[in-house]
Protein backbone atom coordinates (compact mmCIF):
# COMPACT_ATOMS: atom_id res chain seq x y z
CA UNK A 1 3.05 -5.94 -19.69
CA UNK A 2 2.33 -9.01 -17.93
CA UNK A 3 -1.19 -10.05 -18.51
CA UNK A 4 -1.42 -10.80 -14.74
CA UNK A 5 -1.29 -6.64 -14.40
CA UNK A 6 -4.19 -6.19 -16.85
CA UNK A 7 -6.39 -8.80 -14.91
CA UNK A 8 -5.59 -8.13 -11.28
CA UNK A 9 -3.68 -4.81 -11.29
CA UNK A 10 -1.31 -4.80 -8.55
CA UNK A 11 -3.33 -7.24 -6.10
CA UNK A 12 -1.89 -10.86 -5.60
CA UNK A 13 -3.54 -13.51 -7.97
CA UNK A 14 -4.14 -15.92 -6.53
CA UNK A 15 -5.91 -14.36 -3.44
CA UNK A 16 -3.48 -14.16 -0.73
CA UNK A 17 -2.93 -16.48 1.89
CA UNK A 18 -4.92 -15.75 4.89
CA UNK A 19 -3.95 -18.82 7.70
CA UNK A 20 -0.87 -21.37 7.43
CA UNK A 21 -1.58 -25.24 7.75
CA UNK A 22 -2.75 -26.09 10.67
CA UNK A 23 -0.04 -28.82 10.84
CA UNK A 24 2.59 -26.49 10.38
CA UNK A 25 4.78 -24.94 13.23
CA UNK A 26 4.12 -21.30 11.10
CA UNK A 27 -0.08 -21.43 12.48
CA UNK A 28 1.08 -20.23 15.89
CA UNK A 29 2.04 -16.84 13.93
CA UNK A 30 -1.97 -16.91 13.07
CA UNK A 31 -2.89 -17.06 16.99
CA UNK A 32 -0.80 -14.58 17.61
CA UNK A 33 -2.16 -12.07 15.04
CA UNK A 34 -5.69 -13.21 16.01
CA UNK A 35 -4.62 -11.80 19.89
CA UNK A 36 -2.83 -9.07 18.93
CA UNK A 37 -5.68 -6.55 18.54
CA UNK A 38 -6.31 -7.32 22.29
CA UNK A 39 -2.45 -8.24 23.33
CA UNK A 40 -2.05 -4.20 22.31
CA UNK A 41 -4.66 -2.94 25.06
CA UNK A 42 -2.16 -4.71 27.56
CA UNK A 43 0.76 -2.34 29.59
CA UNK A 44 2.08 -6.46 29.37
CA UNK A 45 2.12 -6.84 25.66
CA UNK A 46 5.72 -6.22 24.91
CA UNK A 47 7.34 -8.29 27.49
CA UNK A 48 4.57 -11.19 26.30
CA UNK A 49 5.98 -10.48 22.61
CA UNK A 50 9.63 -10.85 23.49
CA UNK A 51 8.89 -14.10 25.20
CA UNK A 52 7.16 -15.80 22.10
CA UNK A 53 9.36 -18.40 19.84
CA UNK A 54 8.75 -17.28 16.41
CA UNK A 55 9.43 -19.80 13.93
CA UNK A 56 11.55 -19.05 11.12
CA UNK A 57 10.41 -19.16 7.46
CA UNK A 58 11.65 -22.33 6.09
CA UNK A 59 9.51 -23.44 2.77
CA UNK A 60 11.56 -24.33 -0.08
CA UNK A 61 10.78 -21.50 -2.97
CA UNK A 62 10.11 -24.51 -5.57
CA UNK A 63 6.85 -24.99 -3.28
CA UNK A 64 3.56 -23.87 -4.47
CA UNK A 65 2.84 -22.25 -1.51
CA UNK A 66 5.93 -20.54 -1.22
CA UNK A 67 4.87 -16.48 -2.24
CA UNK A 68 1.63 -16.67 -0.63
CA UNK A 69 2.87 -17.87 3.07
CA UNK A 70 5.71 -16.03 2.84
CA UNK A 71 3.83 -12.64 1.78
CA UNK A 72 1.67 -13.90 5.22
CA UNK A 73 4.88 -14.55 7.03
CA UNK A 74 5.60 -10.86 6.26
CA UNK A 75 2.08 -9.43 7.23
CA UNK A 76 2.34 -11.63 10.34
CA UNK A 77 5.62 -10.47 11.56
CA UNK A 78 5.33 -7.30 10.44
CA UNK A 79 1.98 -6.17 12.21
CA UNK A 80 4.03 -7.72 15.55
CA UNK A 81 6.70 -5.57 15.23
CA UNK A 82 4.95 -2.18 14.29
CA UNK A 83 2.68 -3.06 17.02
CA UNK A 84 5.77 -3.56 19.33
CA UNK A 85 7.35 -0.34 18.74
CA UNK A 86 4.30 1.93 18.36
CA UNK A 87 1.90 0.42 21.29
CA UNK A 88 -0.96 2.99 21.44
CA UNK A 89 -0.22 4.15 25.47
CA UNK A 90 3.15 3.33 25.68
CA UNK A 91 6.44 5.28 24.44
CA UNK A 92 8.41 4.32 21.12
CA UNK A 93 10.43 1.69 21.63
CA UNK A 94 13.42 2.04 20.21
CA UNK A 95 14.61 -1.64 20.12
CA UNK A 96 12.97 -4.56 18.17
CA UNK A 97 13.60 -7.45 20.27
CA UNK A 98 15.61 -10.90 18.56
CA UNK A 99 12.73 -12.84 18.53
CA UNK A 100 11.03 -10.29 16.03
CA UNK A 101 14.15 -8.77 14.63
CA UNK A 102 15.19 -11.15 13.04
CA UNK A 103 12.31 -12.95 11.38
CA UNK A 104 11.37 -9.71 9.99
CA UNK A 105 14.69 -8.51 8.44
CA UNK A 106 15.28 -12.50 6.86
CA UNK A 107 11.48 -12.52 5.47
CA UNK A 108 11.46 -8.66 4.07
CA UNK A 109 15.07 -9.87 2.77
CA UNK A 110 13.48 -12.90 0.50
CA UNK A 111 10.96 -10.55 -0.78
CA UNK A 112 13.73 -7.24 -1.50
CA UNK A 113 12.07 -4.82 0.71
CA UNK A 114 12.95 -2.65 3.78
CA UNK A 115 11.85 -4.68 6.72
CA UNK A 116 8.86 -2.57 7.95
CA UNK A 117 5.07 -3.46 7.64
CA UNK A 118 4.48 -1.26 4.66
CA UNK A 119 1.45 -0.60 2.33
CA UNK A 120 1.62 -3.87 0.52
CA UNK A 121 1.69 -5.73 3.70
CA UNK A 122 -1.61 -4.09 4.84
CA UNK A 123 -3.20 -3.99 2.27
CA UNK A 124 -2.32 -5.38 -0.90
CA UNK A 125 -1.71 -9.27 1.15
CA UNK A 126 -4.23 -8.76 3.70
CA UNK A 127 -7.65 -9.68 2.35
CA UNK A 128 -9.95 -12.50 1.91
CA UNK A 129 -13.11 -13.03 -0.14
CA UNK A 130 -16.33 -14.06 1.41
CA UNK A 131 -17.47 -15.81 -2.09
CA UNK A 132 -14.90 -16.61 -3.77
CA UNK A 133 -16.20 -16.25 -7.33
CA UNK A 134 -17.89 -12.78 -6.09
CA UNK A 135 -15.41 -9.59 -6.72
CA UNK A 136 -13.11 -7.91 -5.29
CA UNK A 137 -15.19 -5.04 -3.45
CA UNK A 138 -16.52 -3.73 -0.40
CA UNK A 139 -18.96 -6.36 0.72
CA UNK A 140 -17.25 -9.37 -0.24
CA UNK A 141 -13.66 -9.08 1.42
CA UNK A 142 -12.24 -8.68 4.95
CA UNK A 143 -9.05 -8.16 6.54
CA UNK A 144 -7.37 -11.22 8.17
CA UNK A 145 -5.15 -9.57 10.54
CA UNK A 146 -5.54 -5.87 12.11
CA UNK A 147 -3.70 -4.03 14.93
CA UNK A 148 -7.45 -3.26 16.63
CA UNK A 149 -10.68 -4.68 17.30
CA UNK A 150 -12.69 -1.88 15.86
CA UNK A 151 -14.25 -2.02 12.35
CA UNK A 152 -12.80 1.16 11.37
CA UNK A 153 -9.89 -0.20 10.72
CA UNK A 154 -10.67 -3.14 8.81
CA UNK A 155 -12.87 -0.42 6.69
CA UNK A 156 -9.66 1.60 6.24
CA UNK A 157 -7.47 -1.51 4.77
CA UNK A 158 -10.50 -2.59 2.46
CA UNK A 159 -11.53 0.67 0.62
CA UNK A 160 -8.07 0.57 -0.65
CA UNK A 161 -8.18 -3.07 -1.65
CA UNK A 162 -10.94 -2.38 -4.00
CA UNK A 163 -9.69 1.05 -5.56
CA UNK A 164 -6.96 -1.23 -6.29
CA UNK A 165 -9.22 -3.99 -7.87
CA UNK A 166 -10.80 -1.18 -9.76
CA UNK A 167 -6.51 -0.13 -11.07
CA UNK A 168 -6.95 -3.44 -12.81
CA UNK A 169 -8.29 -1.13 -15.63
CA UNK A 170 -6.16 1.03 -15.66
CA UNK A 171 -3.08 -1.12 -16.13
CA UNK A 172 -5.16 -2.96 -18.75
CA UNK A 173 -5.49 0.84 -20.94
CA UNK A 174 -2.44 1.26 -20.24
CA UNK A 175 -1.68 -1.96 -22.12
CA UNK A 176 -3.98 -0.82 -24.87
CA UNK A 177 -2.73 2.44 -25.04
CA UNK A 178 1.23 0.78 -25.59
CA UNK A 179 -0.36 -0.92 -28.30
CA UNK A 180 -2.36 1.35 -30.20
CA UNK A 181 0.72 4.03 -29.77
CA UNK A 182 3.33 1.16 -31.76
CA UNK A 183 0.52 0.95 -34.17
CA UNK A 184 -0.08 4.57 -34.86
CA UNK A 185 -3.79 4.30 -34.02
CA UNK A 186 -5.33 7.44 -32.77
CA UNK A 187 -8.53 6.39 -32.24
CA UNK A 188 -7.56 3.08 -29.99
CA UNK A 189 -5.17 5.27 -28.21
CA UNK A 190 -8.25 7.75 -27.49
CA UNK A 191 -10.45 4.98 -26.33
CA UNK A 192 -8.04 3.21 -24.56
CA UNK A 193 -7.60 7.08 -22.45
CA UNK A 194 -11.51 7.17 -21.89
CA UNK A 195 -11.56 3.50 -20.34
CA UNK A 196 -8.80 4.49 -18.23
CA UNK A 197 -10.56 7.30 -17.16
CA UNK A 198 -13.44 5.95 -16.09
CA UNK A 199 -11.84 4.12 -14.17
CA UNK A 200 -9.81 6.11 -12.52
CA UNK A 201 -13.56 8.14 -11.71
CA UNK A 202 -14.33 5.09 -10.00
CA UNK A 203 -11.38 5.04 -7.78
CA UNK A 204 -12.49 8.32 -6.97
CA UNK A 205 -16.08 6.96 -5.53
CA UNK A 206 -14.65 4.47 -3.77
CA UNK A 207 -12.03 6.62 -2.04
CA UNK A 208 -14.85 8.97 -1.28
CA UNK A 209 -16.69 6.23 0.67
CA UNK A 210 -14.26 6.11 3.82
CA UNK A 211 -16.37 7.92 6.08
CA UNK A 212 -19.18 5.83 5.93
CA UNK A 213 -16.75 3.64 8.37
CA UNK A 214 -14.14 5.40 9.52
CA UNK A 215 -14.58 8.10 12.40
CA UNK A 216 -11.43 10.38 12.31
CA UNK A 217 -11.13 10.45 16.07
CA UNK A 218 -10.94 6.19 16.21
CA UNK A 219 -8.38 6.87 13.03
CA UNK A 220 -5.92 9.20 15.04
CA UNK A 221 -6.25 7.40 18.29
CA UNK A 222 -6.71 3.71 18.18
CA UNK A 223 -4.66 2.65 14.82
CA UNK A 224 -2.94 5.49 12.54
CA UNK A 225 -0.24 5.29 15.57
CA UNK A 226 0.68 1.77 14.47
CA UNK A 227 1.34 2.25 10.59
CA UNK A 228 3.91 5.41 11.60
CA UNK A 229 7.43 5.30 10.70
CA UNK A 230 10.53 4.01 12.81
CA UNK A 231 12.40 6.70 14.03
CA UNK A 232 15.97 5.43 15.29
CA UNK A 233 15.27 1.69 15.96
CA UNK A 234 17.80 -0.97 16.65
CA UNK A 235 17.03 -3.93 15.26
CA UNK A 236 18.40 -6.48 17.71
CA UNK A 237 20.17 -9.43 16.41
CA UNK A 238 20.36 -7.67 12.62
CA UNK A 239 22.17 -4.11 13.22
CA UNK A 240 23.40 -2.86 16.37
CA UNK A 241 22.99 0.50 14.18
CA UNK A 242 20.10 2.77 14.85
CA UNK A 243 17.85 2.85 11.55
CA UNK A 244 15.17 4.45 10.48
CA UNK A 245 12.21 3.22 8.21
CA UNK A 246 9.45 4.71 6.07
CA UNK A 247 5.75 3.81 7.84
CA UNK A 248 2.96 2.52 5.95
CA UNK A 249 1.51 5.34 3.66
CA UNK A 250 -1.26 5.34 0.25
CA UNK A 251 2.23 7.00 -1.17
CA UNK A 252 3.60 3.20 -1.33
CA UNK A 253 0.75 1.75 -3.97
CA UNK A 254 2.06 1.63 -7.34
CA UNK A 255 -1.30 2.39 -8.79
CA UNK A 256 -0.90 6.50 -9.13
CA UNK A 257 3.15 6.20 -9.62
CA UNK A 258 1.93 4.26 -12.62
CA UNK A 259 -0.36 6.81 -14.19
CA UNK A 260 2.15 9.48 -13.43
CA UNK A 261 4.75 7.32 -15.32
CA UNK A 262 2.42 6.54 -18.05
CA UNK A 263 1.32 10.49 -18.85
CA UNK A 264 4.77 12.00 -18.14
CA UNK A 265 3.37 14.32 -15.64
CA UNK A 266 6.20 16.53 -14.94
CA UNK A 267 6.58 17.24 -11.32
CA UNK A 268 10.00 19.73 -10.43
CA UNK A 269 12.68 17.81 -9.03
CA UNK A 270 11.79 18.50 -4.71
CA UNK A 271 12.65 16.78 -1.66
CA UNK A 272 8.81 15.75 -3.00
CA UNK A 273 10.05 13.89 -5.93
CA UNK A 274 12.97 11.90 -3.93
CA UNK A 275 10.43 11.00 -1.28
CA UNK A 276 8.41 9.40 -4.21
CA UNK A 277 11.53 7.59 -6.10
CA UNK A 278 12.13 6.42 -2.23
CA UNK A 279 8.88 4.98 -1.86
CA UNK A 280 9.42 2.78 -4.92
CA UNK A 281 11.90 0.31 -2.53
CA UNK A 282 8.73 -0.05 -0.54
CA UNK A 283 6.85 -1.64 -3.18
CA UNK A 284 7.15 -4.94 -4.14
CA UNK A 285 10.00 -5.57 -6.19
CA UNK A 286 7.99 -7.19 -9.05
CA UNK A 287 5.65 -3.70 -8.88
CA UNK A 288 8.79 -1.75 -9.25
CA UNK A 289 9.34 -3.55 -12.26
CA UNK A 290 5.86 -2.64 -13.83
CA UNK A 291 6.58 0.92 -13.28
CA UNK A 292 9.92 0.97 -15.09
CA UNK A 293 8.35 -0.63 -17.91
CA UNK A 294 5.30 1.76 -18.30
CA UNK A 295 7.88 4.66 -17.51
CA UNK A 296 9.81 3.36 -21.12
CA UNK A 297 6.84 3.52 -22.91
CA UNK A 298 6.53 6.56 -26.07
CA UNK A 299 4.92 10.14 -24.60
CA UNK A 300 1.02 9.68 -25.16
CA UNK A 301 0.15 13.91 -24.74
CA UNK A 302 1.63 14.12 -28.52
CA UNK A 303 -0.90 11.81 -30.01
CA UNK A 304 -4.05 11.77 -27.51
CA UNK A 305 -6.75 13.65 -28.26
CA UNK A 306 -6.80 16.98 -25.86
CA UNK A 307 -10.55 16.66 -24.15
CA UNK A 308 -9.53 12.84 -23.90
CA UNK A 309 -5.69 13.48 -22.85
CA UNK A 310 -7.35 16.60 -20.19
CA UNK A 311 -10.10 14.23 -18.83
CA UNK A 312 -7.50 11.92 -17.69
CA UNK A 313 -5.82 14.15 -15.92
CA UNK A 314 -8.76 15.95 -14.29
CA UNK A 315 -9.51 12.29 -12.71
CA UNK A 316 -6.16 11.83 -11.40
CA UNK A 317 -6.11 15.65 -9.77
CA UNK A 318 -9.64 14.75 -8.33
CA UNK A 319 -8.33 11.61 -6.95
CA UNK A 320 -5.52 13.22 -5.21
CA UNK A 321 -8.33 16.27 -3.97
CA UNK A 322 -9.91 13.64 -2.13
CA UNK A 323 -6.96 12.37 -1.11
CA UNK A 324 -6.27 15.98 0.45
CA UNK A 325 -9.68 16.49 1.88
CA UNK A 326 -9.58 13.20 4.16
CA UNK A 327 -5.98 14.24 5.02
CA UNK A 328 -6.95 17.21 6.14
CA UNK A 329 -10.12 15.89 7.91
CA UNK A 330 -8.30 12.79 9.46
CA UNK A 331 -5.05 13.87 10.24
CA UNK A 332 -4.42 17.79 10.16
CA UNK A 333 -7.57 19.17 11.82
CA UNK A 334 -5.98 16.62 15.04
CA UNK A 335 -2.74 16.39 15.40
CA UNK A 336 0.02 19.39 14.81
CA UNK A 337 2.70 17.09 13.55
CA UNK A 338 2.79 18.25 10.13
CA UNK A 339 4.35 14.70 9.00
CA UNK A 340 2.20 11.87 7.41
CA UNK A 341 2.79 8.26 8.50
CA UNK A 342 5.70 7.96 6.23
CA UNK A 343 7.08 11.29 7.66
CA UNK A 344 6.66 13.55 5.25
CA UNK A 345 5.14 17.14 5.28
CA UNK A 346 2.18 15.26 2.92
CA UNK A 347 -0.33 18.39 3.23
CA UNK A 348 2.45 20.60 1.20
CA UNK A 349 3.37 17.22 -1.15
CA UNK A 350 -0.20 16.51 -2.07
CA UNK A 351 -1.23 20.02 -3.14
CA UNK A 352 1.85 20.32 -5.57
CA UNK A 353 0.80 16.66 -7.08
CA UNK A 354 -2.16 18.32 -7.43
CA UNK A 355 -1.25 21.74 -9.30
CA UNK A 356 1.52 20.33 -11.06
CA UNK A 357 -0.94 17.16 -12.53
CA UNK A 358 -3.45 19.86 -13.86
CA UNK A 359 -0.75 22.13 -15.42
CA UNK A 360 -0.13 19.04 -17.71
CA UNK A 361 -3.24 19.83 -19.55
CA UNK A 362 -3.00 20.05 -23.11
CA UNK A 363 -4.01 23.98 -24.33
């Protein structure tokens, strides 16, 4: 595995991008994400949207700065069209204009994704560090672009930026585990499980901490509306076809796919487990890569010790309770849609994750 994995997890290193040069005809998409939180509140935003030039991505990929502005290109672009089409007030709109169209599809299209603002888009490229040499965690980062004005939101983004700071561990045990498995050492293997499980109890504290910021009525009505799926939009200038795209959803971080891939948890082929396979061409194509990998590595339930092996497991099911519980809180006790924001009946899905993860327990 790449060392990169071990040291960052799946977050960008470096940092990503957070403005374009100031020099460069690309900062005009920064004023426009710095208005859109109040562009949205506007009956006027759309027809202000179509009328804006956006300017194409045009950096040669043997520059530096290629990735990280285009990665911003993406969040830029893509937090103007899901705000387009899902403007809190206003019907779907069921046509992305040229102007926005068109950027989006050629940008997701350099980076081999679907183009939709998905999870790695809103979370995993938008954050910035107050210090610098201070870590990645609550307190020291912020969001750079949002769809609202409201902290909530920004609180939302961030406590999944550093539960995937804290998967930095994990992918490094996983490395260790890969390691001590080709060796034949028990004992690394069984250390490498308890690291990993600690820190996967960690991601558990920090998902447990979204309340502290995030009312569930401001949730449901000022921003959850704007990371929902397209449901039969033309994108104009691309596809006079009517498509439909996944919306941003936890589902899209590589971080559990990996631990899933890494135990073998066996969950029964479902309309559950092709939802999951089809949020891999969400993910960032080098992410998908990871996850193949890890998925050809040997079976570690033979060899790890069972109160080690079971631990594991027990922190992954209590990560995906939590999960549950602020689904439930946040989205079920409000609306009666039973679909999540990448359309799916997620209140069923996540419960079967959950039984079927603690059924993998060893005796």
């Amino acid at each position: 595995m790449d060392p990169i994995y071990t040291a960052r997890g799946f977050l960008p290193d470096p940092d990503p991008a957070h403005a374009f040069p100031p020099a460069s005809p690309l900062a005009r998409l920064d004023s426009l994400g710095r208005d859109l939180p109040s562009l949205l509140h506007d009956p006027g935003c759309r027809a202000y949207l179509r009328a804006q030039p956006i300017p194409p991505f045009d950096l040669p990929p043997d520059d530096p700065a290629y990735l990280p502005l285009l990665r911003l290109y993406y969040v830029r672009v893509g937090f103007l069209a899901s705000g387009y089409v899902n403007q809190v007030g206003q019907p779907p709109e069921p046509v992305l204009p040229r102007n926005l169209a068109v950027p989006l599809a050629a940008a997701c299209g350099l980076l081999g994704r679907p183009p939709i603002l998905s999870y790695d888009g809103y979370a995993l490229y938008n954050w910035r560090r107050f210090d610098p040499a201070g870590p990645v965690a609550l307190g020291n980062i912020d969001t750079h672009q949002n769809f609202v004005h409201l902290y909530d939101e920004h609180w939302f983004v961030l406590v999944h930026v550093e539960i995937e700071a804290v998967a930095a561990r994990v992918l490094a045990g996983i490395g260790r585990a890969a390691t001590a498995l080709a060796a034949g050492d028990d004992g690394a293997l069984d250390a490498a499980l308890t690291g990993m499980t600690a820190a996967v109890w960690e991601m558990v504290q920090v998902l447990r901490r979204i309340p502290e910021k995030m009312d569930p009525a401001v949730y449901h009505r000022a921003f959850r509306p704007y990371i929902r799926f397209f449901e039969g939009v033309v994108y104009e200038g691309v596809s006079d076809a009517p498509v439909s795209q996944r919306g941003e959803t936890g589902a899209q971080s590589s971080v559990m796919p990996a631990l899933v891939a890494f135990l073998k948890i066996p969950h029964r082929p479902s309309a559950l487990t092709d939802h999951l396979a089809d949020m891999r061409g969400f993910m960032p194509a080098e992410h998908r890569a990871v996850l193949a990998e890890i998925e050809r590595l040997l079976p570690v339930r033979p060899r790890a010790g069972r109160d080690t092996f079971n631990g594991l497991l027990e922190a992954v099911a209590a990560f995906r309770e939590v999960h549950y519980g602020w689904a439930e809180l946040y989205i079920h006790q409000r609306v009666d849609d039973p679909r999540g924001t990448g359309g799916t009946p997620y209140r069923q899905w996540l419960r079967q994750l959950i039984d079927e993860t603690l059924r993998f327990k060893i005796g």
